[in-house]
C-alpha atoms as a PDB file:
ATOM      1  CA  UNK A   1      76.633  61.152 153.024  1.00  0.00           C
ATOM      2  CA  UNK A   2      72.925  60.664 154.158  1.00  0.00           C
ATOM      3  CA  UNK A   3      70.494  59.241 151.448  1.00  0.00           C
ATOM      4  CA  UNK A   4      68.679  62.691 152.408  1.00  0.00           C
ATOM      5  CA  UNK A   5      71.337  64.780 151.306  1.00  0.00           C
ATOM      6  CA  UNK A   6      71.641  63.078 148.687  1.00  0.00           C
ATOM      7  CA  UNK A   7      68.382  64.175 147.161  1.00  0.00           C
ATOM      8  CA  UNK A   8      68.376  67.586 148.513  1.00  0.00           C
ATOM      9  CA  UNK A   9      71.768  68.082 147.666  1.00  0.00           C
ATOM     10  CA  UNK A  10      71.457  67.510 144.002  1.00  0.00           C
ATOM     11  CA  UNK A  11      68.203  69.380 143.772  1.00  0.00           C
ATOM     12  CA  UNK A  12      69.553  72.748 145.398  1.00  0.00           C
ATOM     13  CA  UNK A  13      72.631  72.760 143.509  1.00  0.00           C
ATOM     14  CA  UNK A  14      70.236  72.460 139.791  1.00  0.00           C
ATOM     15  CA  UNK A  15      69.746  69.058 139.299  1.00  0.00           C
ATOM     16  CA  UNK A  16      66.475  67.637 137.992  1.00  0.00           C
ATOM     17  CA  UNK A  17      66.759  64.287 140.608  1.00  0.00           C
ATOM     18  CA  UNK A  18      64.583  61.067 140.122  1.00  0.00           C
ATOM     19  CA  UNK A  19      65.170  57.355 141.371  1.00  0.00           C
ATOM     20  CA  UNK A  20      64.254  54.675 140.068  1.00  0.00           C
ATOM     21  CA  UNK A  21      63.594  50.920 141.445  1.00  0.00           C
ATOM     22  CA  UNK A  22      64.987  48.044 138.698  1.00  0.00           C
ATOM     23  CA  UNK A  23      62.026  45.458 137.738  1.00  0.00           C
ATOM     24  CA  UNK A  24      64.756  43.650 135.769  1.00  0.00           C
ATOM     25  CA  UNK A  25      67.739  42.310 136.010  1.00  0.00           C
ATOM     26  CA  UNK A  26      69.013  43.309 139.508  1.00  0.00           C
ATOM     27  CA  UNK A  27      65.401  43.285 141.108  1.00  0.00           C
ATOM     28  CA  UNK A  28      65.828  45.238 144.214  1.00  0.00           C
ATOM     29  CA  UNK A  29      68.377  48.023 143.056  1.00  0.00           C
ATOM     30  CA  UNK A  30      67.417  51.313 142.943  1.00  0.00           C
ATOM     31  CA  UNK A  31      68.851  54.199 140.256  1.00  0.00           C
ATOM     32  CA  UNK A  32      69.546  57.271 141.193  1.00  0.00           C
ATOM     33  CA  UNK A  33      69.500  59.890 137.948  1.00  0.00           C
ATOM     34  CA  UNK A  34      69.986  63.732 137.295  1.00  0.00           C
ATOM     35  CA  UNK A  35      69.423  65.579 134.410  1.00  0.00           C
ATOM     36  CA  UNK A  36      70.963  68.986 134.203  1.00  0.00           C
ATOM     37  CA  UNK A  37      70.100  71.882 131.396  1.00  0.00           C
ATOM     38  CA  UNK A  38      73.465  71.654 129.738  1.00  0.00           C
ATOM     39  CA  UNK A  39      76.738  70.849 130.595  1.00  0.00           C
ATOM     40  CA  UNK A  40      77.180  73.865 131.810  1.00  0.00           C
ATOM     41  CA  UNK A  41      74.898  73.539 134.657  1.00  0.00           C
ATOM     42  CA  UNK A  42      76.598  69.969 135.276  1.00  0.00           C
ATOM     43  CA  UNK A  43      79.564  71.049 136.023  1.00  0.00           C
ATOM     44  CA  UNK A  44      78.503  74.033 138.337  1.00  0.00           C
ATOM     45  CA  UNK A  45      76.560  71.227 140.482  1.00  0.00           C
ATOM     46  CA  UNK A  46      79.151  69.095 140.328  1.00  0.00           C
ATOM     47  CA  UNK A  47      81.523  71.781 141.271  1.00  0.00           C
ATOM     48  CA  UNK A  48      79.217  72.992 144.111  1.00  0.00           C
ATOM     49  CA  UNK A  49      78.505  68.789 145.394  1.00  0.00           C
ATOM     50  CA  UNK A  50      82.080  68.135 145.698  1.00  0.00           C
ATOM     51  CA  UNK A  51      82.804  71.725 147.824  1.00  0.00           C
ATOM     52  CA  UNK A  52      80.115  70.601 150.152  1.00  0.00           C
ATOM     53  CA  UNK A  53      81.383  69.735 153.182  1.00  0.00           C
ATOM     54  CA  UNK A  54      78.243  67.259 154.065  1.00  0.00           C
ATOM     55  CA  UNK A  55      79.014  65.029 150.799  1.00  0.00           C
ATOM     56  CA  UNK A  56      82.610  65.172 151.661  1.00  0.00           C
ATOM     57  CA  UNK A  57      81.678  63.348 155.388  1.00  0.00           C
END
């Protein structure tokens, strides 16, 4: 999976994406986050991430 996809991938499928970079702690990391509506809309991006054949590679 490409660090691209990863952003667009989330995003198309409903996602609300951000990343984050740690300033404590593990300096250097970064966080990757979604947010979804509901649950509903979780699982249907989920669902739809995990069909994709480009996350599966």
């Amino acid at each position: 999976m490409s660090r691209v996809w990863g952003f667009s991938g989330f995003m198309s499928d409903g996602a609300e994406v951000s990343i984050w970079t740690v300033s404590a702690g593990e300096v250097g990391n970064m966080v990757f986050a979604t947010r979804y509506d509901s649950y509903e809309a979780y699982g249907k991006c989920m669902d739809a991430v995990y069909a994709d054949p480009a996350f599966q590679a």
